[in-house]
PDB file of N, CA and C in Angstrom:
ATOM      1  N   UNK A   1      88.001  83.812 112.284  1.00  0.00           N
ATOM      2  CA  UNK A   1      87.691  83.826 110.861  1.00  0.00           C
ATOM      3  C   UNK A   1      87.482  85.250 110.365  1.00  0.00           C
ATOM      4  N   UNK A   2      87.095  86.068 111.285  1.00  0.00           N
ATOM      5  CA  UNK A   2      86.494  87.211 110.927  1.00  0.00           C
ATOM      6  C   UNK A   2      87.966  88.255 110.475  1.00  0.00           C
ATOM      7  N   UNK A   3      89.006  87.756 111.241  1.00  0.00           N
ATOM      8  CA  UNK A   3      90.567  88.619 111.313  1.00  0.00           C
ATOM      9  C   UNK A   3      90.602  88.016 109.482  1.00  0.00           C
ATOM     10  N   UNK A   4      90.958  86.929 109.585  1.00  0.00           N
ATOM     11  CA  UNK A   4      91.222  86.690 107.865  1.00  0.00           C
ATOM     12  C   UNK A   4      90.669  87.306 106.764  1.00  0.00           C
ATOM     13  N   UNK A   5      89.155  87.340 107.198  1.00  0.00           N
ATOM     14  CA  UNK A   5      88.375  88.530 105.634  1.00  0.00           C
ATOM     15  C   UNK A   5      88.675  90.268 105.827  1.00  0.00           C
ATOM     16  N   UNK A   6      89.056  90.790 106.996  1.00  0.00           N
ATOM     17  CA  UNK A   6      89.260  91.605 107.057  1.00  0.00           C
ATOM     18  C   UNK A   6      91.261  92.042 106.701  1.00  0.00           C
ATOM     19  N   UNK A   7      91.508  91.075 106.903  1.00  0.00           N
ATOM     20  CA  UNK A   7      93.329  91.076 105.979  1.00  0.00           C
ATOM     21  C   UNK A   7      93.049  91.024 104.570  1.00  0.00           C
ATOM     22  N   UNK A   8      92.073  90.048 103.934  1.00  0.00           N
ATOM     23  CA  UNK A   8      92.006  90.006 102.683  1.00  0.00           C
ATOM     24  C   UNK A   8      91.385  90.668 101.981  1.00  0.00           C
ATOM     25  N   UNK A   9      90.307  92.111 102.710  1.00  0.00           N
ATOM     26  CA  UNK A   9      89.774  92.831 102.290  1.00  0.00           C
ATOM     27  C   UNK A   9      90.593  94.123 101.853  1.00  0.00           C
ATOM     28  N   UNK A  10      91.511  93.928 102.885  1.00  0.00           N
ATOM     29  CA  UNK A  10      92.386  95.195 102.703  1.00  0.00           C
ATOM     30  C   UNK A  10      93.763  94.667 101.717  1.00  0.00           C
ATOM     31  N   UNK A  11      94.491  93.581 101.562  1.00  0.00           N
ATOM     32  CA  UNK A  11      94.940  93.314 100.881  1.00  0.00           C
ATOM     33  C   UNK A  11      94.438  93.207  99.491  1.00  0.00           C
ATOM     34  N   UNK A  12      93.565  93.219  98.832  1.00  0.00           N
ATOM     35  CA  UNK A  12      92.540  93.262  97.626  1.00  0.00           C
ATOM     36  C   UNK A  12      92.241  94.869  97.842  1.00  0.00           C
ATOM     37  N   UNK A  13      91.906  95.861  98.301  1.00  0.00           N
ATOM     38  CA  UNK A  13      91.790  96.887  98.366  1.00  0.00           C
ATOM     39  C   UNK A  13      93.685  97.568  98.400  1.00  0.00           C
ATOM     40  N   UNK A  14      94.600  97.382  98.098  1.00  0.00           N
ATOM     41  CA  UNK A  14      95.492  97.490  98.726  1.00  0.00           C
ATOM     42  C   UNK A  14      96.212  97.290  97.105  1.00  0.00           C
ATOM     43  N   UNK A  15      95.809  96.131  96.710  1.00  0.00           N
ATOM     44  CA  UNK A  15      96.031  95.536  95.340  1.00  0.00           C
ATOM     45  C   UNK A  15      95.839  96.017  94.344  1.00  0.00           C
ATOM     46  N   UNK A  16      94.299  96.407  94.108  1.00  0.00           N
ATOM     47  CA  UNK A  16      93.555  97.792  93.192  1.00  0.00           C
ATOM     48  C   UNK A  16      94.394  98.972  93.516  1.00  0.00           C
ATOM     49  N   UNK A  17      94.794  99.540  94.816  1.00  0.00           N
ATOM     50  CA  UNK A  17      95.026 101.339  94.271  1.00  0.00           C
ATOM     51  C   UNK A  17      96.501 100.729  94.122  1.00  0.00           C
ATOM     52  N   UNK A  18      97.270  99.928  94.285  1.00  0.00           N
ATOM     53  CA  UNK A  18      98.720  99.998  93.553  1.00  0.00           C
ATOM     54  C   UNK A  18      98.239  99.830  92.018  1.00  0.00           C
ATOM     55  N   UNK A  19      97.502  98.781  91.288  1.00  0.00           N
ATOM     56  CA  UNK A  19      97.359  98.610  90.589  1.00  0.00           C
ATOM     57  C   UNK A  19      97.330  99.690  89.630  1.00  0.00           C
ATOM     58  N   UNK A  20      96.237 100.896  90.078  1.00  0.00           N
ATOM     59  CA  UNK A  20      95.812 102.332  89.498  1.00  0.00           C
ATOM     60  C   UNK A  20      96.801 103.018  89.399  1.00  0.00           C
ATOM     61  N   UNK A  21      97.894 102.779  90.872  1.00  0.00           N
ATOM     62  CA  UNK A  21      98.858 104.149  90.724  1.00  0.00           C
ATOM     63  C   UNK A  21     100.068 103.593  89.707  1.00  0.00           C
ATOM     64  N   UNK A  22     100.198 102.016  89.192  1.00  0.00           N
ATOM     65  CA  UNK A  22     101.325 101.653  88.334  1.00  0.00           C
ATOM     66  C   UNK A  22     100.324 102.259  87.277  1.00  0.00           C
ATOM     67  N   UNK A  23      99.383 101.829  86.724  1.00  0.00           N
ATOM     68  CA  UNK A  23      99.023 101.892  85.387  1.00  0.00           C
ATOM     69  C   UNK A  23      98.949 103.302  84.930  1.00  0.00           C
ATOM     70  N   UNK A  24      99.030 104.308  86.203  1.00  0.00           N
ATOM     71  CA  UNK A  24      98.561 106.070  85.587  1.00  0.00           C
ATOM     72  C   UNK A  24     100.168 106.436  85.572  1.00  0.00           C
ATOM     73  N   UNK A  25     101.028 105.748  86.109  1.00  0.00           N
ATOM     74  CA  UNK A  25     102.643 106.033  85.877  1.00  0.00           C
ATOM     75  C   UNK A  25     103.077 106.058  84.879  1.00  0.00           C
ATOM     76  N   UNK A  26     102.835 104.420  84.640  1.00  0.00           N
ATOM     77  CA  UNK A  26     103.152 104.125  82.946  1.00  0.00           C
ATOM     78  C   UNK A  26     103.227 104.761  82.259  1.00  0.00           C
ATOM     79  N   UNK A  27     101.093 105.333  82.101  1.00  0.00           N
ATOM     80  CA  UNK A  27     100.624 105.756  81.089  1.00  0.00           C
ATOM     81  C   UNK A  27     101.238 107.080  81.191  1.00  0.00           C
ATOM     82  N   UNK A  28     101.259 107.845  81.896  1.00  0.00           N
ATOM     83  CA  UNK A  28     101.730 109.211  81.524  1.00  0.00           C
ATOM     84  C   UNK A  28     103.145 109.568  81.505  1.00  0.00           C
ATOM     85  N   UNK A  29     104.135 108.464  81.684  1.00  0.00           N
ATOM     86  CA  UNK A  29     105.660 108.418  81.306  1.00  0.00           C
ATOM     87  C   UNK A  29     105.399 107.798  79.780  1.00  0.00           C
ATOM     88  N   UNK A  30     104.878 107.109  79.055  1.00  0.00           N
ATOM     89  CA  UNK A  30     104.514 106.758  78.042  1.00  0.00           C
ATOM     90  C   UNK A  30     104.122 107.929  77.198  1.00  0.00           C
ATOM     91  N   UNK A  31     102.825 107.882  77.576  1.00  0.00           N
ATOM     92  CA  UNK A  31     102.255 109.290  76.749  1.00  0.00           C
ATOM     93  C   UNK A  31     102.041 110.749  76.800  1.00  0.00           C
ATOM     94  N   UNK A  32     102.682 111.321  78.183  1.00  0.00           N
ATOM     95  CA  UNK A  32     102.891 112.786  78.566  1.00  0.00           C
ATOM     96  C   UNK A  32     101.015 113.268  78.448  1.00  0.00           C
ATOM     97  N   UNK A  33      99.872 112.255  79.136  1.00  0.00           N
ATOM     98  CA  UNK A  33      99.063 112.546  78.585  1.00  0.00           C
ATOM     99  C   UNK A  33      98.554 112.678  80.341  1.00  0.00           C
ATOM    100  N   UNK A  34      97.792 113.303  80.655  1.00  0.00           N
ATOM    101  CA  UNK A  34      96.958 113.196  82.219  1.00  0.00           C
ATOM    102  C   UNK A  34      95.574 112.481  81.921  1.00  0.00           C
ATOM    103  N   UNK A  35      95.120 112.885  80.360  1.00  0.00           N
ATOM    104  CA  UNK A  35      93.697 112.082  80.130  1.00  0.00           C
ATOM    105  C   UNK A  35      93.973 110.531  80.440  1.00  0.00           C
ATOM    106  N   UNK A  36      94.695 110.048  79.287  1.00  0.00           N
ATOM    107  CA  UNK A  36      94.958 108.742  79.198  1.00  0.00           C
ATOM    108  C   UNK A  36      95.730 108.084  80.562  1.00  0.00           C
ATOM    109  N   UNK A  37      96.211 108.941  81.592  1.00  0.00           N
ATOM    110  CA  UNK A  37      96.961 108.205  82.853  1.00  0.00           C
ATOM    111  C   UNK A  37      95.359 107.688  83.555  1.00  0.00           C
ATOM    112  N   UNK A  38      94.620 108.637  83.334  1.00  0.00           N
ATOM    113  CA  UNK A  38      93.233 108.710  84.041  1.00  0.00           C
ATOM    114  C   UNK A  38      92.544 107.565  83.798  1.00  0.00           C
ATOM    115  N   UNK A  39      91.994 107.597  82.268  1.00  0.00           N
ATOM    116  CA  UNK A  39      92.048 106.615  81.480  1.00  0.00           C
ATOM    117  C   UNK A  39      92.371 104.966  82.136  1.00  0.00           C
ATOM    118  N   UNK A  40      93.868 104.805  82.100  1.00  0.00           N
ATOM    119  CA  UNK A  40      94.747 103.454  81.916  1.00  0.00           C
ATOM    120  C   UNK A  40      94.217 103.204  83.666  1.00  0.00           C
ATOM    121  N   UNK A  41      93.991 104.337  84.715  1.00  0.00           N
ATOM    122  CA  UNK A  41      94.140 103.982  85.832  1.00  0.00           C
ATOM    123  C   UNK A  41      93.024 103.414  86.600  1.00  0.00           C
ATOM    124  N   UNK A  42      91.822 103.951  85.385  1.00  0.00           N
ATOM    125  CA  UNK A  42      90.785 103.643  85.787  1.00  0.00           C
ATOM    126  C   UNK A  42      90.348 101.694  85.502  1.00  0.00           C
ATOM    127  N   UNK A  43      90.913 101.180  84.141  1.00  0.00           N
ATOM    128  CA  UNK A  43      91.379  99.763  83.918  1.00  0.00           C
ATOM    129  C   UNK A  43      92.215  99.148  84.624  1.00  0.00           C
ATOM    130  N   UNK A  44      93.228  99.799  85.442  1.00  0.00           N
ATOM    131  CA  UNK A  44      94.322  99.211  86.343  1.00  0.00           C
ATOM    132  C   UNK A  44      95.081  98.649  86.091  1.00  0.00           C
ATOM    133  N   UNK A  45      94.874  97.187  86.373  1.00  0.00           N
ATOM    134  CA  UNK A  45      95.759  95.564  86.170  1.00  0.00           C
ATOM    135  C   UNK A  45      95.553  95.603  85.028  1.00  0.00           C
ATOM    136  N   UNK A  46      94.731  95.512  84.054  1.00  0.00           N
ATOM    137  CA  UNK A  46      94.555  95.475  82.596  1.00  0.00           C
ATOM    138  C   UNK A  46      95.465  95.902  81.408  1.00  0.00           C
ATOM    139  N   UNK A  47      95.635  97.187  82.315  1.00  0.00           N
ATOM    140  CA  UNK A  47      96.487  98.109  81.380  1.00  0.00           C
ATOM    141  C   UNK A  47      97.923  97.599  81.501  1.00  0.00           C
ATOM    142  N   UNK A  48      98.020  97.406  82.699  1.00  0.00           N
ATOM    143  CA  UNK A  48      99.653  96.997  83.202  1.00  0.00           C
ATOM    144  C   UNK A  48     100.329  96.298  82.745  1.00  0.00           C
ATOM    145  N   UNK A  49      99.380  94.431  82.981  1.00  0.00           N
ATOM    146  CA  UNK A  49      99.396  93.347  81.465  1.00  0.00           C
ATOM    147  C   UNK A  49      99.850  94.046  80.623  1.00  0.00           C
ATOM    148  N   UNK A  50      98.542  94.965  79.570  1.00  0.00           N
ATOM    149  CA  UNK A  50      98.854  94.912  78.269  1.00  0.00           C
ATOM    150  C   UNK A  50      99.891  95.568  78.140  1.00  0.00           C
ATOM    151  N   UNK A  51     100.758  96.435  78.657  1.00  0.00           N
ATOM    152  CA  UNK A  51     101.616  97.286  79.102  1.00  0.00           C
ATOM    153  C   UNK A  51     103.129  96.280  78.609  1.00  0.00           C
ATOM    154  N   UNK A  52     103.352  95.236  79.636  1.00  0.00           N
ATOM    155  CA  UNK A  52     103.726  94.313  79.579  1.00  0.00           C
ATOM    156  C   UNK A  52     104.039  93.540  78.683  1.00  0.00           C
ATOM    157  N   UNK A  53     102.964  92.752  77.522  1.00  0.00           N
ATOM    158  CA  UNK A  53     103.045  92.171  77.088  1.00  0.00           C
ATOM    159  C   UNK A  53     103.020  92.870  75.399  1.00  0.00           C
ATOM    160  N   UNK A  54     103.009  93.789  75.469  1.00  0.00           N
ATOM    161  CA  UNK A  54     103.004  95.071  74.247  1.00  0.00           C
ATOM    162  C   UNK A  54     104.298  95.692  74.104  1.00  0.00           C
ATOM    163  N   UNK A  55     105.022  96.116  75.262  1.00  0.00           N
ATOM    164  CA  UNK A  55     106.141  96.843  75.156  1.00  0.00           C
ATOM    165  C   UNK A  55     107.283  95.642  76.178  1.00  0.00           C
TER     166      UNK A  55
END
């Protein structure tokens, strides 16, 4: 049992920094901005959605 939370810890940890490194891509191919990549990367998945469903 113990192998499974430790796959899913790192898969969820694994999940978040892709999450950060799509949303600071976006944002700064979007807006030529380093604040706002910072910004969007720090929201993550959030940004990505709205990203998504905006453009």
């Amino acid at each position: 049992m113990e192998n499974n939370q430790t796959i899913i810890k790192k898969t969820v940890k694994n999940g978040i920094t892709f999450g950060s490194a799509l949303a600071m891509v976006i944002s700064y191919v979007t807006w030529q901005s380093v604040g706002w990549a910072i910004i969007h990367g720090l929201f993550s998945w959030v940004y990505v959605i709205y990203f998504l469903i905006k453009y």
